[in-house]
N, C-alpha and C. Protein backbone atom coordinates (compact mmCIF):
# COMPACT_ATOMS: atom_id res chain seq x y z
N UNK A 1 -89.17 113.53 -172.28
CA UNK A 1 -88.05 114.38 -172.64
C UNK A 1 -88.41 115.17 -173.89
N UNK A 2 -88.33 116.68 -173.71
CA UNK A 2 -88.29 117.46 -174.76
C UNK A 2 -87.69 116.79 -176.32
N UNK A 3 -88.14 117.48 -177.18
CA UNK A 3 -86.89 116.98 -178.23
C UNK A 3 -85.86 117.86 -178.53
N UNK A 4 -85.51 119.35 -178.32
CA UNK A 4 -85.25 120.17 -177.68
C UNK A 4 -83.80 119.56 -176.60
N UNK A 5 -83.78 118.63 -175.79
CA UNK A 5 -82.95 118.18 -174.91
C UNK A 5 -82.52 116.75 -175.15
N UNK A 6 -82.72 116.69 -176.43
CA UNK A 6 -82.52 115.37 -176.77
C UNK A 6 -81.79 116.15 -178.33
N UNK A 7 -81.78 116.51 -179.06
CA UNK A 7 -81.42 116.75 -180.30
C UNK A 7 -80.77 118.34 -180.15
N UNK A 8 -80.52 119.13 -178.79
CA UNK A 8 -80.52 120.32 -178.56
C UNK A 8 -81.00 121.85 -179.19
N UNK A 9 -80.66 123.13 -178.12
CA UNK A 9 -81.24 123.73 -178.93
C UNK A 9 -80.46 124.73 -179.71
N UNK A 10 -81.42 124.84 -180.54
CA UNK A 10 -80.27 125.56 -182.19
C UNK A 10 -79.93 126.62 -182.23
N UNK A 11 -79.91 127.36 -180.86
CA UNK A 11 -79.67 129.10 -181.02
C UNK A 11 -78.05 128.72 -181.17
N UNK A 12 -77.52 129.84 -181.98
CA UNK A 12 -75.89 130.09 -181.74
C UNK A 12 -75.53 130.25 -180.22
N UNK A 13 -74.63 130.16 -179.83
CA UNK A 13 -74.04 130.43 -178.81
C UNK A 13 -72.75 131.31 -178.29
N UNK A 14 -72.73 131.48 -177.59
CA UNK A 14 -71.22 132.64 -177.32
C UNK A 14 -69.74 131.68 -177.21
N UNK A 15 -70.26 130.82 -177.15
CA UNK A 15 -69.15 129.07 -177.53
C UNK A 15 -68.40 129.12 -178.91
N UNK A 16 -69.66 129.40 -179.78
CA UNK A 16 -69.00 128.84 -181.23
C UNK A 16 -68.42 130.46 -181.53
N UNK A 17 -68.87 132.00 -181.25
CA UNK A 17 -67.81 133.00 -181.69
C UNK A 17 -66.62 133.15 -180.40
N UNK A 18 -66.66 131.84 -179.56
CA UNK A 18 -65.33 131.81 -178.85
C UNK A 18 -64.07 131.30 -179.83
N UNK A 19 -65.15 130.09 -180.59
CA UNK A 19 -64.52 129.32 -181.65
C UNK A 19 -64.11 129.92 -182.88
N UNK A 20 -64.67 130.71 -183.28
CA UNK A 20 -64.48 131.60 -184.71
C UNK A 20 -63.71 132.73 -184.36
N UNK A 21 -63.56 133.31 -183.18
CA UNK A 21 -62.64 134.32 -182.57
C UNK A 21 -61.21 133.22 -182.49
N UNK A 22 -61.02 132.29 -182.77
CA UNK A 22 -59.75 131.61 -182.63
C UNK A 22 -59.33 131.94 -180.85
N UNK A 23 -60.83 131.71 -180.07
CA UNK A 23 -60.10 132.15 -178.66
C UNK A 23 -59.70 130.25 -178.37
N UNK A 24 -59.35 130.08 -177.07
CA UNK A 24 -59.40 128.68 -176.81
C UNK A 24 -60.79 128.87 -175.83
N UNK A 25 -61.46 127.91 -175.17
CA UNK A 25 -62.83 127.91 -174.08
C UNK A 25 -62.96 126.23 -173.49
N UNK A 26 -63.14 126.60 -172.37
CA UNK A 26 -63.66 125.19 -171.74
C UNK A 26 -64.82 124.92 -170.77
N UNK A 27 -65.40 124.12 -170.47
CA UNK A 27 -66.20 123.73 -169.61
C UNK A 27 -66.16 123.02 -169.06
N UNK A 28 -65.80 123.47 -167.40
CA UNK A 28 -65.50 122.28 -166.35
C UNK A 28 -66.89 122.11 -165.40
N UNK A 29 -66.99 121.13 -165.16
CA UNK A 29 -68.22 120.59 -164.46
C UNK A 29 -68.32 119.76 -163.50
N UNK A 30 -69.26 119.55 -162.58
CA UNK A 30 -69.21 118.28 -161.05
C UNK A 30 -70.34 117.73 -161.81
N UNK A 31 -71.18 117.70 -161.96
CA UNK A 31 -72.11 116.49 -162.40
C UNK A 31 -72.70 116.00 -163.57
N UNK A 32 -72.98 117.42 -164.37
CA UNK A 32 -74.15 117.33 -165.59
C UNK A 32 -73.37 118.90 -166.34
N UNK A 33 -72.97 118.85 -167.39
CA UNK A 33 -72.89 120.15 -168.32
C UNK A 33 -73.57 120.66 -169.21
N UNK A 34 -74.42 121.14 -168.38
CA UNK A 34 -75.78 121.74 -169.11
C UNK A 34 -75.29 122.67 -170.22
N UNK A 35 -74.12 123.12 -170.35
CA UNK A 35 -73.97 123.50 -171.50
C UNK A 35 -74.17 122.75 -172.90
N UNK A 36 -74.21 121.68 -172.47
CA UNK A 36 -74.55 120.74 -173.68
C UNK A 36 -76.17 120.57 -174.31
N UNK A 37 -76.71 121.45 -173.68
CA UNK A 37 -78.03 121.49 -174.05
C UNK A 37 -78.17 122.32 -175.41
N UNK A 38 -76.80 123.27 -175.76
CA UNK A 38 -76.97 123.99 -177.07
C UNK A 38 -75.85 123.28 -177.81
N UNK A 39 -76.97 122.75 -178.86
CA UNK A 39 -76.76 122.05 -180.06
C UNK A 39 -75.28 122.61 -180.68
N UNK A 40 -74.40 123.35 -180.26
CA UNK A 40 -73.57 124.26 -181.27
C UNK A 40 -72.26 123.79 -180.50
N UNK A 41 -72.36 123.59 -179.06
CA UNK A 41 -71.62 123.03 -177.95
C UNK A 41 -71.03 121.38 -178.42
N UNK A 42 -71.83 120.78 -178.91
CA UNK A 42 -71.94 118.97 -178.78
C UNK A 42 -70.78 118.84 -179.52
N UNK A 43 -70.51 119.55 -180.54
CA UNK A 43 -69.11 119.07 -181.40
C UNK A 43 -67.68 119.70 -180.79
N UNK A 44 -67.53 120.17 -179.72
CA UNK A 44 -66.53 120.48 -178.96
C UNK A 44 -66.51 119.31 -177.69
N UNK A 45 -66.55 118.37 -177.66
CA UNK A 45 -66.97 117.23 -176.65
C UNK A 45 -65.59 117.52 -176.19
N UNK A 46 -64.37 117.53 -176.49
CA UNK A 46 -63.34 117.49 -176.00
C UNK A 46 -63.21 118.51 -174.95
N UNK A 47 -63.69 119.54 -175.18
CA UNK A 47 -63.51 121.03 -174.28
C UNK A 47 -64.40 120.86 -173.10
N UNK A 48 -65.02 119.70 -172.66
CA UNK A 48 -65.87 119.57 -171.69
C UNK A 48 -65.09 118.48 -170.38
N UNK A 49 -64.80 119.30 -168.96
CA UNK A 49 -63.84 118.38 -168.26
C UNK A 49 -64.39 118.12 -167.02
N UNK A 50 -64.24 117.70 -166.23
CA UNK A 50 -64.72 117.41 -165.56
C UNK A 50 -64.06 118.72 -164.02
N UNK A 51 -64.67 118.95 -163.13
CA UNK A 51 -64.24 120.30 -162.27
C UNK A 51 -63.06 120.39 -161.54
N UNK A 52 -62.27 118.88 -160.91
CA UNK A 52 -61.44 118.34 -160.56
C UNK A 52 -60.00 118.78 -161.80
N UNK A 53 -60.43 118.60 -163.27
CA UNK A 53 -59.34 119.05 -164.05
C UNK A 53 -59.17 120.26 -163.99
N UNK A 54 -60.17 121.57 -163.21
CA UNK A 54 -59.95 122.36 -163.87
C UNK A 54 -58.68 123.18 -162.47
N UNK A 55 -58.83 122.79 -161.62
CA UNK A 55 -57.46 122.67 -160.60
C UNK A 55 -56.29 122.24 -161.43
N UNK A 56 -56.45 121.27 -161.63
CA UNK A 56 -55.15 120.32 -162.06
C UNK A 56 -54.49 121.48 -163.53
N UNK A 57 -55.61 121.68 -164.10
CA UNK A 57 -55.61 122.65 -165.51
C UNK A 57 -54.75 124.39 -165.18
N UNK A 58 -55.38 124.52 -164.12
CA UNK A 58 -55.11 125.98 -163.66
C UNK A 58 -53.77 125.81 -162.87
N UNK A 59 -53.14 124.95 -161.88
CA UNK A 59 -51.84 124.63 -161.27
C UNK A 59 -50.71 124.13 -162.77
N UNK A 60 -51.14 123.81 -163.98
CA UNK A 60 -50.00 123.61 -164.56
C UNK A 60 -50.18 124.99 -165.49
N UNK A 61 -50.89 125.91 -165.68
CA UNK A 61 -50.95 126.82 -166.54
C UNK A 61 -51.32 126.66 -167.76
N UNK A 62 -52.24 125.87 -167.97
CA UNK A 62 -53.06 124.97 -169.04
C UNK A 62 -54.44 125.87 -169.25
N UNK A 63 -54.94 126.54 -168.36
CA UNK A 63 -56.14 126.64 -168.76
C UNK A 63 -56.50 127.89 -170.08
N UNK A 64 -57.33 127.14 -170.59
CA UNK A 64 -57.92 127.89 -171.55
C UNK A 64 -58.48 129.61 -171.36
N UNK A 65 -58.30 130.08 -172.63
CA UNK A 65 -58.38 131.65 -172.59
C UNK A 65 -59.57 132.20 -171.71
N UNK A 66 -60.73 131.10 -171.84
CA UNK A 66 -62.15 131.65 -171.66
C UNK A 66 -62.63 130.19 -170.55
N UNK A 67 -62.94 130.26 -169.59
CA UNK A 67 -62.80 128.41 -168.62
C UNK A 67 -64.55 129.16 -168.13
N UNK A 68 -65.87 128.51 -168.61
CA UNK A 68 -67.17 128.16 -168.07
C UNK A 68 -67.27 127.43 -167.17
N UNK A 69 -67.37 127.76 -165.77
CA UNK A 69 -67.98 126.80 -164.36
C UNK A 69 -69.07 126.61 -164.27
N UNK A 70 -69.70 125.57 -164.38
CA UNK A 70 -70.57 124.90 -164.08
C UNK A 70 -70.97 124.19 -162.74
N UNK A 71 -72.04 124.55 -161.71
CA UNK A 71 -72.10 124.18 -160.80
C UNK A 71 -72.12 122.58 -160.17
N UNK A 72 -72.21 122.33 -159.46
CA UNK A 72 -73.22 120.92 -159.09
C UNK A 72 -74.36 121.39 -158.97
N UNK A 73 -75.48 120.52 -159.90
CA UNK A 73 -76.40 120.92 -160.04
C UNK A 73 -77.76 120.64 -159.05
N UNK A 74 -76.90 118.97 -158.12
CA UNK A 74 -77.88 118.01 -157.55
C UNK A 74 -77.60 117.87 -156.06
N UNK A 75 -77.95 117.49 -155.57
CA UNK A 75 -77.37 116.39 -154.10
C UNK A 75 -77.55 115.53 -154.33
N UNK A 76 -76.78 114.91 -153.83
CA UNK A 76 -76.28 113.20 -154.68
C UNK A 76 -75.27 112.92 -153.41
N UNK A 77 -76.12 111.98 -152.40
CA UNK A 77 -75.10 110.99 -151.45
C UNK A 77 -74.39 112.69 -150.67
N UNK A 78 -73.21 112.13 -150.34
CA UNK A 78 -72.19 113.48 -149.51
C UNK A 78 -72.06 114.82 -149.93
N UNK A 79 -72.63 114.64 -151.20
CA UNK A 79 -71.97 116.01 -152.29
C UNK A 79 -73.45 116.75 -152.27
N UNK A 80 -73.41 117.83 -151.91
CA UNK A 80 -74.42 118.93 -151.77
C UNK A 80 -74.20 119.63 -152.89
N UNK A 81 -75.02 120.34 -153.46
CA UNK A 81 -75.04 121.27 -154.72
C UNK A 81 -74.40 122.21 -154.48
N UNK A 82 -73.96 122.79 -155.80
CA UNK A 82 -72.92 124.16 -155.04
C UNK A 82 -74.03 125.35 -156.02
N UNK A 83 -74.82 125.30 -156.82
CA UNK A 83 -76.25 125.80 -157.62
C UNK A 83 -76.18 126.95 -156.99
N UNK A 84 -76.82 128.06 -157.31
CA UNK A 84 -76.97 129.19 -156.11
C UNK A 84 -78.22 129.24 -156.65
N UNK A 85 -79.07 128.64 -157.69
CA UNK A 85 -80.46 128.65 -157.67
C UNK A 85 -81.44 128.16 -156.67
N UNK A 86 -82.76 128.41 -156.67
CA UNK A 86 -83.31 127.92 -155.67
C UNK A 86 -83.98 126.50 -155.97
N UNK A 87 -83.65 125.64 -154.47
CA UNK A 87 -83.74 126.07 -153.42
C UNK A 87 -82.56 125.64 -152.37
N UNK A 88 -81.34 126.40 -153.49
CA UNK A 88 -80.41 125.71 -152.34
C UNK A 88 -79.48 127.13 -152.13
N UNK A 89 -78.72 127.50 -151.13
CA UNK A 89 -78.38 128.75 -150.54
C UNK A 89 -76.96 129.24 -151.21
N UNK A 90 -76.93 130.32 -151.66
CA UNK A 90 -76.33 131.53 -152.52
C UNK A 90 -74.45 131.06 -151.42
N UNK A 91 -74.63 130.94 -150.91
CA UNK A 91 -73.79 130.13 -149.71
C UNK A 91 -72.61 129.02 -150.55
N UNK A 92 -73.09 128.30 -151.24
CA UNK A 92 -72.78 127.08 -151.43
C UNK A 92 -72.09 127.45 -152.79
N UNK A 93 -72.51 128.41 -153.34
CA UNK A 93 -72.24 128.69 -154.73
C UNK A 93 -70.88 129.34 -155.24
């Protein structure tokens, strides 16, 4: 493992002038939130939900100003990736 992906990486992000813009932002996710790979992200742990909330979030009129989707990244058992990277089909995404 990088150290890099273990200690993340240190560029600013468009996260933290979501944060300094006093906007609200979230990140909903199915498996892994690779947004957490920038170091600037990790202290907003709360703003990270899982993809299932972000239904539940959007039907009560909850959701945040700015909402980041995050794919499934894997196949894992029944659940196929929804990725539109390769090598899985633009289809799914």
């Amino acid at each position: 493992v990088a150290d890099h992906e273990v200690i993340g990486y240190p560029q600013r992000s468009f996260f933290m002038d979501l944060f300094e813009s006093h906007k609200s932002w979230g990140v909903y996710f199915e498996d892994f939130p690779t947004s957490l790979v920038l170091d600037d992200t990790r202290i907003f742990l709360e703003r990270f939900h899982m993809m299932k909330d972000f239904l539940d979030h959007a039907k009560k009129g909850t959701l945040p100003e700015f909402s980041f989707l995050e794919p499934r990244w894997f196949d894992e058992g029944p659940w196929e990736a929804s990725t539109q990277h390769p090598d899985h089909a633009i289809s799914a995404g």
